[in-house]
PDB file of N, CA and C in Angstrom:
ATOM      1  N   UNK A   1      -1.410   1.062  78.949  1.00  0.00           N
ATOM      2  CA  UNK A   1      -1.997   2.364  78.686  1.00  0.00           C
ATOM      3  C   UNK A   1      -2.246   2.560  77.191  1.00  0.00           C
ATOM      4  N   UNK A   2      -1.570   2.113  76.238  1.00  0.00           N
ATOM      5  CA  UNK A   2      -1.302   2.679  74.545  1.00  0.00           C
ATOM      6  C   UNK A   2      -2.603   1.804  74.150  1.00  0.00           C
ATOM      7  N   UNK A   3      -2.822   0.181  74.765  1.00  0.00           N
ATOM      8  CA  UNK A   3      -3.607  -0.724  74.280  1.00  0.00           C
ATOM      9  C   UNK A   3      -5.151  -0.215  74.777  1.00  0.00           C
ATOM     10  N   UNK A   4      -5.426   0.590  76.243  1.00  0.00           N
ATOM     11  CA  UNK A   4      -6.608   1.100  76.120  1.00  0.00           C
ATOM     12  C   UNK A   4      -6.920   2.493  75.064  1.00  0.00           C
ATOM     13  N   UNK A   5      -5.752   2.883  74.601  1.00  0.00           N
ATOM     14  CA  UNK A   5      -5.963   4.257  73.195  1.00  0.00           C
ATOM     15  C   UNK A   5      -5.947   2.876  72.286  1.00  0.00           C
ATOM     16  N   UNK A   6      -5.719   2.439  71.818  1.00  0.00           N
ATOM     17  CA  UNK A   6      -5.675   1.612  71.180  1.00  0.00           C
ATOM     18  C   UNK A   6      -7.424   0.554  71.132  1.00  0.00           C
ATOM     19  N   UNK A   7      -7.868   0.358  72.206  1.00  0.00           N
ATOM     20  CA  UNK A   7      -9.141  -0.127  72.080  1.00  0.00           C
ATOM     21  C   UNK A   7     -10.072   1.277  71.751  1.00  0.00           C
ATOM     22  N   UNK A   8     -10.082   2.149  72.276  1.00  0.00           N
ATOM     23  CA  UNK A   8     -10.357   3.836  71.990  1.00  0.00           C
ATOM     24  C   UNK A   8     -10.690   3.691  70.452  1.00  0.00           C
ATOM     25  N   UNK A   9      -9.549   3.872  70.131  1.00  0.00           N
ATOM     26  CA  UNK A   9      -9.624   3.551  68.216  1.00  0.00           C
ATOM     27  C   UNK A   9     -10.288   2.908  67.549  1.00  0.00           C
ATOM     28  N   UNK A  10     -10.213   1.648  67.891  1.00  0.00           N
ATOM     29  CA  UNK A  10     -11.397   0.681  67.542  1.00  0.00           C
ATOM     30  C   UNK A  10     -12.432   0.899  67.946  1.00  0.00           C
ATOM     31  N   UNK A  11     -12.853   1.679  69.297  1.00  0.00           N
ATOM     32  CA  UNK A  11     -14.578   1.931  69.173  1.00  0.00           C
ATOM     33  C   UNK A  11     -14.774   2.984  68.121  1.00  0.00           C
ATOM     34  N   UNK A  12     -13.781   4.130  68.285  1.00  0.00           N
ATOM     35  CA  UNK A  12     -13.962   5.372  67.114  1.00  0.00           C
ATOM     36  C   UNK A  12     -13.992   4.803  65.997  1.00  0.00           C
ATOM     37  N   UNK A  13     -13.395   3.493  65.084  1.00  0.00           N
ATOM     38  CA  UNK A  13     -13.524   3.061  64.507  1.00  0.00           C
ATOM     39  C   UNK A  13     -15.100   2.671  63.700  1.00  0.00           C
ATOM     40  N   UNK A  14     -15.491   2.067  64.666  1.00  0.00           N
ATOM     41  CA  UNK A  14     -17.105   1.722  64.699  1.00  0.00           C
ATOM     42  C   UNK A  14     -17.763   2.420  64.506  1.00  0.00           C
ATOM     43  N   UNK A  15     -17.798   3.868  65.244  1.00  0.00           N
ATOM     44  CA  UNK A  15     -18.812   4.841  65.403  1.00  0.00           C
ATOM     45  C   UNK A  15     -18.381   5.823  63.800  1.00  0.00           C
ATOM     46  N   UNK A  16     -17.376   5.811  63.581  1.00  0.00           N
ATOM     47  CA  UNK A  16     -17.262   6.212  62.216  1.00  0.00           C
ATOM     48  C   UNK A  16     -17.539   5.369  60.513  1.00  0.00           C
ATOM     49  N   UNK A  17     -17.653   4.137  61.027  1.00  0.00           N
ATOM     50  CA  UNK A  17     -18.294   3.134  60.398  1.00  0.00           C
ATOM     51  C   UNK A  17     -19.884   3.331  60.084  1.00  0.00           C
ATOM     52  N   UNK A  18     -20.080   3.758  61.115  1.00  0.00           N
ATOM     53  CA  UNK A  18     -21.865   4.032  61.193  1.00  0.00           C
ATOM     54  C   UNK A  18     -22.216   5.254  60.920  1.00  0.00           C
ATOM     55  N   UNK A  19     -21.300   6.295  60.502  1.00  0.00           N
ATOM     56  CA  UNK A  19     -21.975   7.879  60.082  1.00  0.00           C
ATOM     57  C   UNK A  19     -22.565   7.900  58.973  1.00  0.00           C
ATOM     58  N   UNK A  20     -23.412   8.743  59.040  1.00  0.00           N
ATOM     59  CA  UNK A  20     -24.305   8.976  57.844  1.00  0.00           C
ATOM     60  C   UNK A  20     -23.499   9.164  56.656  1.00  0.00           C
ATOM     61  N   UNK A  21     -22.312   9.768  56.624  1.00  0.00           N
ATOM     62  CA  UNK A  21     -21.713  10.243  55.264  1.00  0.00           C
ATOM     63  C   UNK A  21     -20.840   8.402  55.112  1.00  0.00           C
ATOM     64  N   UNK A  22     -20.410   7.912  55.580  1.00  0.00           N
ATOM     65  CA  UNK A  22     -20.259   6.637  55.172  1.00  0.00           C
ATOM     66  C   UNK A  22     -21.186   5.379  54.889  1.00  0.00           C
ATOM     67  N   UNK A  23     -22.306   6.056  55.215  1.00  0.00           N
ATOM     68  CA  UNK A  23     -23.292   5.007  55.196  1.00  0.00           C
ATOM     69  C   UNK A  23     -23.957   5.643  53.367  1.00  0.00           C
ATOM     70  N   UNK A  24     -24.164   6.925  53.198  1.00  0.00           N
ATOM     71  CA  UNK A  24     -23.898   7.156  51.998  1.00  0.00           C
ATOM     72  C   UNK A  24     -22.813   6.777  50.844  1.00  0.00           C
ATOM     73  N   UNK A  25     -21.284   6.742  51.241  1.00  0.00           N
ATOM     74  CA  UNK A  25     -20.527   6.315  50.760  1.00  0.00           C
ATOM     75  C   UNK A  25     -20.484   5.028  49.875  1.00  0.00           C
ATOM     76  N   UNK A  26     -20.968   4.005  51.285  1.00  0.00           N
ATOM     77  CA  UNK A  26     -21.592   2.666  50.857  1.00  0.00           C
ATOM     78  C   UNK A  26     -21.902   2.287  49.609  1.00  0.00           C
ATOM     79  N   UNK A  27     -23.318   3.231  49.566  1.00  0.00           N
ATOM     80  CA  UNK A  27     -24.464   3.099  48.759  1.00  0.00           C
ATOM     81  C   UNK A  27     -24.267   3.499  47.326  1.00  0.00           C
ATOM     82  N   UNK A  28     -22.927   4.623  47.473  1.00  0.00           N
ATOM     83  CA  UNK A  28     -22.841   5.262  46.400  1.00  0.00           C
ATOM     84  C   UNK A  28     -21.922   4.295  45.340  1.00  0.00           C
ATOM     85  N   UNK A  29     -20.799   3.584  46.738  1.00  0.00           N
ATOM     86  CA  UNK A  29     -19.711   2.675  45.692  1.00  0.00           C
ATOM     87  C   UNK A  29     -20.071   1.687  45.641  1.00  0.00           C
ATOM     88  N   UNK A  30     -21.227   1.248  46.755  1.00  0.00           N
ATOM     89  CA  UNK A  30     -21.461  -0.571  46.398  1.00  0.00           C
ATOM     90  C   UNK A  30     -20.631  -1.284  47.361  1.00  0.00           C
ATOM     91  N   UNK A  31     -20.318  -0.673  48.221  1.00  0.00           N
ATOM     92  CA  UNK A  31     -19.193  -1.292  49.140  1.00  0.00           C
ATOM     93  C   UNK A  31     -19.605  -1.819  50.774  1.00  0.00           C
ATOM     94  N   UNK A  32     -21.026  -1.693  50.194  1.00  0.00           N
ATOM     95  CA  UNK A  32     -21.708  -2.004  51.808  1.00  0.00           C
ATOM     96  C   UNK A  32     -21.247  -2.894  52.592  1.00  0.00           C
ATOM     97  N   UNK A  33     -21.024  -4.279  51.754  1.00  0.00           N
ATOM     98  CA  UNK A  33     -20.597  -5.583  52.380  1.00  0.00           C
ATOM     99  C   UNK A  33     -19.293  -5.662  52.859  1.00  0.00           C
ATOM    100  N   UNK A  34     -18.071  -4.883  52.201  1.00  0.00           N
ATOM    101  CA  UNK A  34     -17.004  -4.785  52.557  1.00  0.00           C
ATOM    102  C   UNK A  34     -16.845  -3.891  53.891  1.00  0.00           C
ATOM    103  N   UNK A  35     -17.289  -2.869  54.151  1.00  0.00           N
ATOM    104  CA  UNK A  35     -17.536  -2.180  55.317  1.00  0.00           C
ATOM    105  C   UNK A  35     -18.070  -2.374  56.295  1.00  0.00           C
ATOM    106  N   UNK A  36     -19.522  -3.421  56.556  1.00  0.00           N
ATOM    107  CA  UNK A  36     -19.991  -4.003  57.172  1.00  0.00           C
ATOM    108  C   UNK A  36     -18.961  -4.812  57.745  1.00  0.00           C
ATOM    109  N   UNK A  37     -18.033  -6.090  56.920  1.00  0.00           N
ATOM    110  CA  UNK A  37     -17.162  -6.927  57.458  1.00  0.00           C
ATOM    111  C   UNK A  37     -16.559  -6.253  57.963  1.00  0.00           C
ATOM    112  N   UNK A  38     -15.857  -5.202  58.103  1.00  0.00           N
ATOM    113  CA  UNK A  38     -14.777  -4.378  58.779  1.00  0.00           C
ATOM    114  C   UNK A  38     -15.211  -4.071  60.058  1.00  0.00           C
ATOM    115  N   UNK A  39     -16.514  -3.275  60.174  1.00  0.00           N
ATOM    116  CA  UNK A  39     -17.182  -2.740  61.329  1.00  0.00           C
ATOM    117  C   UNK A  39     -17.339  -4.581  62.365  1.00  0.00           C
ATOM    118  N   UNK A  40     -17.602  -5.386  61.842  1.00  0.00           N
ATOM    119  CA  UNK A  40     -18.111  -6.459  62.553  1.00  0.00           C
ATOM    120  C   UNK A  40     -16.177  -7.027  63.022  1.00  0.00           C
ATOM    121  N   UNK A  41     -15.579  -7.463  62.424  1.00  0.00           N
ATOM    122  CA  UNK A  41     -14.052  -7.474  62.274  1.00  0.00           C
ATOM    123  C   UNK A  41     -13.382  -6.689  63.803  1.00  0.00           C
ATOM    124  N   UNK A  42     -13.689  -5.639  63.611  1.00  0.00           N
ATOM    125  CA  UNK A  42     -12.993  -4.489  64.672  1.00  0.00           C
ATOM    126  C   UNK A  42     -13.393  -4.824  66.121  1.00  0.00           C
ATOM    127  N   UNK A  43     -15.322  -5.102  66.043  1.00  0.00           N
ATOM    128  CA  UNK A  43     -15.678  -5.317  67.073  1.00  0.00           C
ATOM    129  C   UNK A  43     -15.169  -6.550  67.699  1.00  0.00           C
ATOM    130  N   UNK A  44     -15.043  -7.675  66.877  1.00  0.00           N
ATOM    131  CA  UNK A  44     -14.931  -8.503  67.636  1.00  0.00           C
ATOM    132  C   UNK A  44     -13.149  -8.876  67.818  1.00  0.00           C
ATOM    133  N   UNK A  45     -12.070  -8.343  67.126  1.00  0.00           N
ATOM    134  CA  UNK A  45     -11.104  -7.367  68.124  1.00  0.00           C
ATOM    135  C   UNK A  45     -11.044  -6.915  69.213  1.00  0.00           C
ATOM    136  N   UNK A  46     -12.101  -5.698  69.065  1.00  0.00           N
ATOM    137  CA  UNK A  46     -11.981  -5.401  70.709  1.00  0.00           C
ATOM    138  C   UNK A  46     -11.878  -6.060  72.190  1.00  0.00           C
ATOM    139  N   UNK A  47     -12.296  -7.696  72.253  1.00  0.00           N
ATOM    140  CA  UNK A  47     -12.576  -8.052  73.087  1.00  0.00           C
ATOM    141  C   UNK A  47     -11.095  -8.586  73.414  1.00  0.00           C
ATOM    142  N   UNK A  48     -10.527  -9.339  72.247  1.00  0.00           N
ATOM    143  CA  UNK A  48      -9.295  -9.360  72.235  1.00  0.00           C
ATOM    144  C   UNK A  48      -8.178  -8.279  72.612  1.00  0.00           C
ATOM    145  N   UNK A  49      -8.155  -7.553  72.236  1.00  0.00           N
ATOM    146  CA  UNK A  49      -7.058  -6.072  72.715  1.00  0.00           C
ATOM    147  C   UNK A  49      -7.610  -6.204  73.980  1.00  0.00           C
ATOM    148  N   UNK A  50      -8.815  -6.431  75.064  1.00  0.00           N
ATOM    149  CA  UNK A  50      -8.395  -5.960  76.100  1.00  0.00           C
ATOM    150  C   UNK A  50      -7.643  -7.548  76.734  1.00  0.00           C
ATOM    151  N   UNK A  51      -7.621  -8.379  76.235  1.00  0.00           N
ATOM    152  CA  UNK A  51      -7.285  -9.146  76.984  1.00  0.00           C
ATOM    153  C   UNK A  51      -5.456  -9.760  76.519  1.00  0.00           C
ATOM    154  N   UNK A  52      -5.319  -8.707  75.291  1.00  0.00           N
ATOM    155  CA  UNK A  52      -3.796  -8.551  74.726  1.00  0.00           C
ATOM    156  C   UNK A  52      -2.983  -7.981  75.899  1.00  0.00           C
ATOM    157  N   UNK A  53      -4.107  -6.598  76.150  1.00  0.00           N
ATOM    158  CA  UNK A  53      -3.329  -5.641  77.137  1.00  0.00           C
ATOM    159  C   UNK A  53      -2.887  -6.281  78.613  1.00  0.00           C
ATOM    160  N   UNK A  54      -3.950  -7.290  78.814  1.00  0.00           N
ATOM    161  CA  UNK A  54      -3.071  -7.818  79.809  1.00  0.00           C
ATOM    162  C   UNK A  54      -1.972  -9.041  79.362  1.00  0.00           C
ATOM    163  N   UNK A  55      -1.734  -9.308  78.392  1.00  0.00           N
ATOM    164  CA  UNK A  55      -0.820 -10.494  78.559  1.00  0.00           C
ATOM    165  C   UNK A  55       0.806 -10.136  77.652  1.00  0.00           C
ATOM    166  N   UNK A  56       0.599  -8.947  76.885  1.00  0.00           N
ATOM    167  CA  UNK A  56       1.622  -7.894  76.287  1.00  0.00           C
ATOM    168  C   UNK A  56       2.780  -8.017  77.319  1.00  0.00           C
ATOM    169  N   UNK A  57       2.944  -7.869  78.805  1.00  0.00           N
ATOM    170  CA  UNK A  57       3.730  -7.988  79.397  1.00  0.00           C
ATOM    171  C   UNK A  57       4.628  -8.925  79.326  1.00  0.00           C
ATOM    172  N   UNK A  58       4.005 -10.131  79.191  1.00  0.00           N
ATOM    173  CA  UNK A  58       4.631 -11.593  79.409  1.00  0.00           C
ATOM    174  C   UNK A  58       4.904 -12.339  77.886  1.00  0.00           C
ATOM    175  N   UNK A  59       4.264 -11.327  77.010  1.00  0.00           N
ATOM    176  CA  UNK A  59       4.933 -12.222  75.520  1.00  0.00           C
ATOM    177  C   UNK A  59       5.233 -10.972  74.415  1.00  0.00           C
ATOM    178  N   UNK A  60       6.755 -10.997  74.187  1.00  0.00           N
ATOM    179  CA  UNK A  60       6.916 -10.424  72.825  1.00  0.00           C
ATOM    180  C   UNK A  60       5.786 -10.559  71.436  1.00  0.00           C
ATOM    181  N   UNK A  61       5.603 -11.363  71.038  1.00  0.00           N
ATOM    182  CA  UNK A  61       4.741 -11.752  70.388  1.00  0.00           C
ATOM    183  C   UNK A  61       3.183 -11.034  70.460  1.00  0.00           C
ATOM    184  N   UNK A  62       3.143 -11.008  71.807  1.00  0.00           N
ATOM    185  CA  UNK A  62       1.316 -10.400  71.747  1.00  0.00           C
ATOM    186  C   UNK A  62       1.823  -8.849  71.414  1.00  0.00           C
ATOM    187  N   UNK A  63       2.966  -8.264  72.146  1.00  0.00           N
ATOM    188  CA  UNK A  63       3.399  -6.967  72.252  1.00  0.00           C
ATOM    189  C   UNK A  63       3.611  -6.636  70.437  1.00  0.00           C
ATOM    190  N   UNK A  64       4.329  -7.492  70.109  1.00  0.00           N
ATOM    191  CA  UNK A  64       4.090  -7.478  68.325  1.00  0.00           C
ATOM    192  C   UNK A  64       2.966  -6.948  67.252  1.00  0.00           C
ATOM    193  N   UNK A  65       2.069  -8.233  68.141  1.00  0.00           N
ATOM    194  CA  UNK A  65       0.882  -8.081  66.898  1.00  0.00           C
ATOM    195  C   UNK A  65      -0.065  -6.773  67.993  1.00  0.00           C
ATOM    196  N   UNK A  66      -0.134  -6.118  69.193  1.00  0.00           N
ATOM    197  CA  UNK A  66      -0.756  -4.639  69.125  1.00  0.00           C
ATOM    198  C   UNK A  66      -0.308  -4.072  68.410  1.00  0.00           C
ATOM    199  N   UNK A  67       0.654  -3.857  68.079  1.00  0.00           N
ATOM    200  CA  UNK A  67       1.744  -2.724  67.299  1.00  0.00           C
ATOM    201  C   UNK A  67       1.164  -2.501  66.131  1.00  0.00           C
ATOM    202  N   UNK A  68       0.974  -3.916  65.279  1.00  0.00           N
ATOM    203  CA  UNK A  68       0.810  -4.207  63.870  1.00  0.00           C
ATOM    204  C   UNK A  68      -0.845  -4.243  63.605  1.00  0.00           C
ATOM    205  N   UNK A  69      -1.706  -4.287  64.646  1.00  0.00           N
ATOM    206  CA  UNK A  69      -2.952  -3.548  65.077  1.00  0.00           C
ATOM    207  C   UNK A  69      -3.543  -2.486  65.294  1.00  0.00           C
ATOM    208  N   UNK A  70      -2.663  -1.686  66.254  1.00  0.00           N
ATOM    209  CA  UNK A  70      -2.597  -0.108  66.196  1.00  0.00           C
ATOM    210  C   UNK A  70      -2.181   0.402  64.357  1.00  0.00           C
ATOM    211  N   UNK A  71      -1.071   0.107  63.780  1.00  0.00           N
ATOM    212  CA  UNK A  71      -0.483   0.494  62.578  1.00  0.00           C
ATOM    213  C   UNK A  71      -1.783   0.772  61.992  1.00  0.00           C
ATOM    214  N   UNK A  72      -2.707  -0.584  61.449  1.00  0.00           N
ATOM    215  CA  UNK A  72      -3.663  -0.915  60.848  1.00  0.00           C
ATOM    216  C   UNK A  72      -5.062  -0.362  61.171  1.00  0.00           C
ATOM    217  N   UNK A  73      -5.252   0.039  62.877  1.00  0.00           N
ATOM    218  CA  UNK A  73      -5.803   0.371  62.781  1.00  0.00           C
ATOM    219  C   UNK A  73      -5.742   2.439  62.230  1.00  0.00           C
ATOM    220  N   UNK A  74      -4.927   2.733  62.569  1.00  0.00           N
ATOM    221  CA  UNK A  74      -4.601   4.296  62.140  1.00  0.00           C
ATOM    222  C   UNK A  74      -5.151   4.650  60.660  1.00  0.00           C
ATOM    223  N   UNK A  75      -4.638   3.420  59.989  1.00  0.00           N
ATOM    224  CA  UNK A  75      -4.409   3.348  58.506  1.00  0.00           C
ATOM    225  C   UNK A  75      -5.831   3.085  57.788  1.00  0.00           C
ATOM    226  N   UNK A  76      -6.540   2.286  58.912  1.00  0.00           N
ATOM    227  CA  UNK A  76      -8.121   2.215  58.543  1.00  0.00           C
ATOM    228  C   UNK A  76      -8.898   3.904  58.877  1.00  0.00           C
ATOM    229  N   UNK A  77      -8.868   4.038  59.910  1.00  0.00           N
ATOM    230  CA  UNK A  77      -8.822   5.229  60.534  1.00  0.00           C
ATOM    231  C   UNK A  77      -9.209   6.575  59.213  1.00  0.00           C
ATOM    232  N   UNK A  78      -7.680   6.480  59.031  1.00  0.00           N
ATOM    233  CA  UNK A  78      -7.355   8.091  58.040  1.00  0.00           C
ATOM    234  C   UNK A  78      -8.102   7.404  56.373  1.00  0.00           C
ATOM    235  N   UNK A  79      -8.683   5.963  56.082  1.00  0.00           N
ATOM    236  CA  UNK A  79      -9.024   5.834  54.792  1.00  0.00           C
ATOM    237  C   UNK A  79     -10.528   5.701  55.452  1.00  0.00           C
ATOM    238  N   UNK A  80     -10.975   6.375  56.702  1.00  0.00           N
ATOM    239  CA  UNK A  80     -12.481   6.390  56.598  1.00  0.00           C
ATOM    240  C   UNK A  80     -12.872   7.824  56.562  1.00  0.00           C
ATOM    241  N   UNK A  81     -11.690   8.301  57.257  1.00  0.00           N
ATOM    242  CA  UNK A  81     -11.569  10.533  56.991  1.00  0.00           C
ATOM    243  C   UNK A  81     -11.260  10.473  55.497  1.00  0.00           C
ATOM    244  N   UNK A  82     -10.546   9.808  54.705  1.00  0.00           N
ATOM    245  CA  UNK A  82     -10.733  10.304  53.106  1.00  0.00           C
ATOM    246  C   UNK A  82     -12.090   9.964  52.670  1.00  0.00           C
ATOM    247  N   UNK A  83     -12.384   8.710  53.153  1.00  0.00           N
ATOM    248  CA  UNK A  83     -14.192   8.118  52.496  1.00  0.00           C
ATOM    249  C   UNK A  83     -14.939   9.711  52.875  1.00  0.00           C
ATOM    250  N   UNK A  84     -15.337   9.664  54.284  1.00  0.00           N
ATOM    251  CA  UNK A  84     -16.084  10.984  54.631  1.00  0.00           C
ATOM    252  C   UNK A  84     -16.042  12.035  53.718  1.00  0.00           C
ATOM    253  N   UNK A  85     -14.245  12.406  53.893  1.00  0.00           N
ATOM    254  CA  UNK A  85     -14.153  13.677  53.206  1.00  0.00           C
ATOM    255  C   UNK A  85     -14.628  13.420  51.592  1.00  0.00           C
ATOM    256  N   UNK A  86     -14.625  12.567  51.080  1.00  0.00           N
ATOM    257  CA  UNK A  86     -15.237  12.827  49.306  1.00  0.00           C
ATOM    258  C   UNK A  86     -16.474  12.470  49.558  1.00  0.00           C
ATOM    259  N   UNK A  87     -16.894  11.827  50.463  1.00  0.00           N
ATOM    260  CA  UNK A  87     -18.576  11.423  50.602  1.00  0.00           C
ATOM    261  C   UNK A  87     -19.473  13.437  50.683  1.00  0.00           C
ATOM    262  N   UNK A  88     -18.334  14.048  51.652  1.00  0.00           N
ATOM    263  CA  UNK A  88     -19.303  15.525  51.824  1.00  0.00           C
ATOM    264  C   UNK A  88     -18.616  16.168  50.837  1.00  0.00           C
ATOM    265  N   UNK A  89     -17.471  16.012  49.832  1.00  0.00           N
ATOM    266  CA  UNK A  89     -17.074  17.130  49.441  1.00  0.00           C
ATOM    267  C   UNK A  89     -17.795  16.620  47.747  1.00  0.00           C
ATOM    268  N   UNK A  90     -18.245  15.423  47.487  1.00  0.00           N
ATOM    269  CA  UNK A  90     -19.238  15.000  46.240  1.00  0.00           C
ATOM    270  C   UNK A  90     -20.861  15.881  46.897  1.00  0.00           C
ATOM    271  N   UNK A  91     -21.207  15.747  48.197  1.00  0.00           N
ATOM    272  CA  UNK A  91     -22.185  16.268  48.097  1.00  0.00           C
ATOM    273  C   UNK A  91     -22.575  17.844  48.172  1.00  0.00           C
ATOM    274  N   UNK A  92     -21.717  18.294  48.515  1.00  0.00           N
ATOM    275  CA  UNK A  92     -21.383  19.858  48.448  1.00  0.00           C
ATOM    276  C   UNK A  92     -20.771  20.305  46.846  1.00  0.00           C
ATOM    277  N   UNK A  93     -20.178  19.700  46.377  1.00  0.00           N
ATOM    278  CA  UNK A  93     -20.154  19.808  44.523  1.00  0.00           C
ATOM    279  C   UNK A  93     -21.561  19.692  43.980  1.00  0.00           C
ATOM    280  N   UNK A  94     -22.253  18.372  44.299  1.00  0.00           N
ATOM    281  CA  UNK A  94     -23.734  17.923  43.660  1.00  0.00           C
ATOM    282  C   UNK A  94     -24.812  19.334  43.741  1.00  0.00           C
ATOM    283  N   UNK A  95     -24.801  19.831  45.007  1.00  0.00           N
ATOM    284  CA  UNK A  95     -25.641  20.740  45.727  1.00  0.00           C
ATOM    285  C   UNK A  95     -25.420  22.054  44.732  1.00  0.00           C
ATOM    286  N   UNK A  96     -23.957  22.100  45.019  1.00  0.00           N
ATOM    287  CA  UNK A  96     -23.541  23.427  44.161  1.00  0.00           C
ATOM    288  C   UNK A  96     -23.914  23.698  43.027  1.00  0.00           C
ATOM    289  N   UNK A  97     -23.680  22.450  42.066  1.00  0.00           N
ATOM    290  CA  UNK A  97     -23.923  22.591  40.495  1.00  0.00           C
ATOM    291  C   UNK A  97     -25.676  22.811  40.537  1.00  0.00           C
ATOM    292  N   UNK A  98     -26.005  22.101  41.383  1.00  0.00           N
ATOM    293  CA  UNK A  98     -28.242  22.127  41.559  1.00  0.00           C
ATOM    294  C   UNK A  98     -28.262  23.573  41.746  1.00  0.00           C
ATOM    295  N   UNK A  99     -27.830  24.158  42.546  1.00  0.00           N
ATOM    296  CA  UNK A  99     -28.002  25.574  43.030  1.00  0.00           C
ATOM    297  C   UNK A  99     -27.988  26.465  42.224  1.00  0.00           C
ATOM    298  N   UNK A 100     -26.634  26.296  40.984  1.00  0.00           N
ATOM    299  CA  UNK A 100     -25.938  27.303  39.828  1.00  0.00           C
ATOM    300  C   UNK A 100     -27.500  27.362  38.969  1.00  0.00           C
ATOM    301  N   UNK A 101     -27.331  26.072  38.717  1.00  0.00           N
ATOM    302  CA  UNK A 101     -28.390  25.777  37.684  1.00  0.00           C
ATOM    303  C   UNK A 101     -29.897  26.035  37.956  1.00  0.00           C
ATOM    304  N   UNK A 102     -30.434  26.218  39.108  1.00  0.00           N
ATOM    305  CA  UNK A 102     -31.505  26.725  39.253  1.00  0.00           C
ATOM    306  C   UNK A 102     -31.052  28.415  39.395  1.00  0.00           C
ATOM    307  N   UNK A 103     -30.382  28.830  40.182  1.00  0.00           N
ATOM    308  CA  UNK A 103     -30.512  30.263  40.111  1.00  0.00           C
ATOM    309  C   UNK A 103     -30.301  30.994  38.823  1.00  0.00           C
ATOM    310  N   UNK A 104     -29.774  30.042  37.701  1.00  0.00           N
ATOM    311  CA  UNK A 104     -29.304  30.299  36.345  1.00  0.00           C
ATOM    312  C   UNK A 104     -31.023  30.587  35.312  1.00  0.00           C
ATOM    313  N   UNK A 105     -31.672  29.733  35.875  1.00  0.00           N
ATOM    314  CA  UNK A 105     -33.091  29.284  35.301  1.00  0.00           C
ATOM    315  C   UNK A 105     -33.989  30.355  35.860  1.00  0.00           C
ATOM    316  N   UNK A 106     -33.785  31.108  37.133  1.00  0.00           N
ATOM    317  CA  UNK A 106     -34.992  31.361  38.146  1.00  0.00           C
ATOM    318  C   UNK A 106     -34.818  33.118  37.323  1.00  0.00           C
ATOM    319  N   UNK A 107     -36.205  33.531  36.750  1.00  0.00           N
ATOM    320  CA  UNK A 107     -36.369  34.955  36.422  1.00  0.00           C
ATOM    321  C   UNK A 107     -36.210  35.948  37.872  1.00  0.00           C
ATOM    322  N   UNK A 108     -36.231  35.530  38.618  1.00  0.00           N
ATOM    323  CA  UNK A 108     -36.210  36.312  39.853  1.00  0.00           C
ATOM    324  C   UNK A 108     -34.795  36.625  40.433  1.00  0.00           C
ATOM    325  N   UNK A 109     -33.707  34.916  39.888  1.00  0.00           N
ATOM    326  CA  UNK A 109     -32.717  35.768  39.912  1.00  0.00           C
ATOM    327  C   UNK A 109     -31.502  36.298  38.874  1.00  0.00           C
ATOM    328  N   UNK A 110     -32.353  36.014  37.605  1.00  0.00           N
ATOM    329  CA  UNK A 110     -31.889  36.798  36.823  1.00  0.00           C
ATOM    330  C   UNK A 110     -32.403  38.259  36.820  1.00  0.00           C
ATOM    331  N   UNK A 111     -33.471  38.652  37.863  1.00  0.00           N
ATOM    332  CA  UNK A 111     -33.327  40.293  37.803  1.00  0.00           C
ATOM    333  C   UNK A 111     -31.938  40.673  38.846  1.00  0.00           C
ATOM    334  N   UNK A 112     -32.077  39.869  39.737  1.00  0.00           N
ATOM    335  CA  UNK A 112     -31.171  39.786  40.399  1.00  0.00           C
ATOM    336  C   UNK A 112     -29.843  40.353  40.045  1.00  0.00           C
ATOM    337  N   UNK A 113     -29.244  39.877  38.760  1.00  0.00           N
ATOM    338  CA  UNK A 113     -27.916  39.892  38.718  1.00  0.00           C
ATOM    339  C   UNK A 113     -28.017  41.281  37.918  1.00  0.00           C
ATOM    340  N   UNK A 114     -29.344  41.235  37.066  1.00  0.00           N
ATOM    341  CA  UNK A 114     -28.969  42.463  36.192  1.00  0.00           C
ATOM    342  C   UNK A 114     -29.005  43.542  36.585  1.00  0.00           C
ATOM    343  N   UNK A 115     -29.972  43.430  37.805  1.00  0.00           N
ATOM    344  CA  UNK A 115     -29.954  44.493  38.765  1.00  0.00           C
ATOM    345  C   UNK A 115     -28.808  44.801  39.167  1.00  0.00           C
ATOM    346  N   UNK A 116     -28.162  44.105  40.014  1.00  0.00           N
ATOM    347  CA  UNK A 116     -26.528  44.478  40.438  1.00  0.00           C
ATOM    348  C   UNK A 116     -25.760  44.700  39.507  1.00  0.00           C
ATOM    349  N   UNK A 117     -26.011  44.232  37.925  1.00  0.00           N
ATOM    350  CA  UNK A 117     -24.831  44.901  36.910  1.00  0.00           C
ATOM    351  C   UNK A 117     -25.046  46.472  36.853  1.00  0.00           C
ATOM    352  N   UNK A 118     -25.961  46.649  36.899  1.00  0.00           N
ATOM    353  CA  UNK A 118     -26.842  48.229  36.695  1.00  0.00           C
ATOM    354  C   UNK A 118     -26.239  48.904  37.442  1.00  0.00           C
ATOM    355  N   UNK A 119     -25.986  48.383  38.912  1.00  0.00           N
ATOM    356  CA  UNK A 119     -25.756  49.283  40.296  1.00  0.00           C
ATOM    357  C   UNK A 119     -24.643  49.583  40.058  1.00  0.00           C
ATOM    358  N   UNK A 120     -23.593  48.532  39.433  1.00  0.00           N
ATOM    359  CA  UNK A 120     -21.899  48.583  39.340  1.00  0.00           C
ATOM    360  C   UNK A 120     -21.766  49.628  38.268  1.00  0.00           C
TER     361      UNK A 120
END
């Protein structure tokens, strides 16, 4: 049962491999090739874990290395939610500072503000 959550992971794995905010990430650190190997890596894992899950019964050893698979994979996992998370939280900073700086520039909304100082 743990080894099909466990293959689970590794597809979520993949499909988070391929999101747009990591596929930006990539591009931004240069890390395309290293991520690519990972995504290709996992997949061809998977075929293995299902055929771990059946033989886990009959060898300590296979029961071992899921364990130390699952670990690794978790650990890949939560360092592709930190990639994401600075991949959107750089582009929501980038956006922000564009935004300041044009509404800073735009006469329309500098009546804007002076208007509302007026009102206060």
């Amino acid at each position: 049962m743990a080894e099909s959550i466990l293959f689970n992971v590794a597809a979520s794995l993949v499909t988070k491999l391929g999101s747009p905010a990591i596929t930006e990430f990539q591009l931004f650190w240069g890390v395309h090739d290293e991520l690519d190997k990972l995504k290709h890596t996992i997949l061809a894992m998977e075929a293995v874990l299902l055929d771990a899950e059946d033989q886990q019964s009959n060898s300590h050893a296979v029961k071992n290395w899921i364990s130390r698979v699952k670990d690794a994979f978790y650990e890949v996992h939560d360092l592709i939610d930190e990639f994401t998370y600075e991949t959107l939280r750089h582009q929501v900073m980038g956006k922000g500072k564009r935004g300041v700086k044009e509404r800073s520039h735009s006469p329309r909304a500098m009546q804007y503000i002076i208007g509302f100082r007026r009102v206060k």
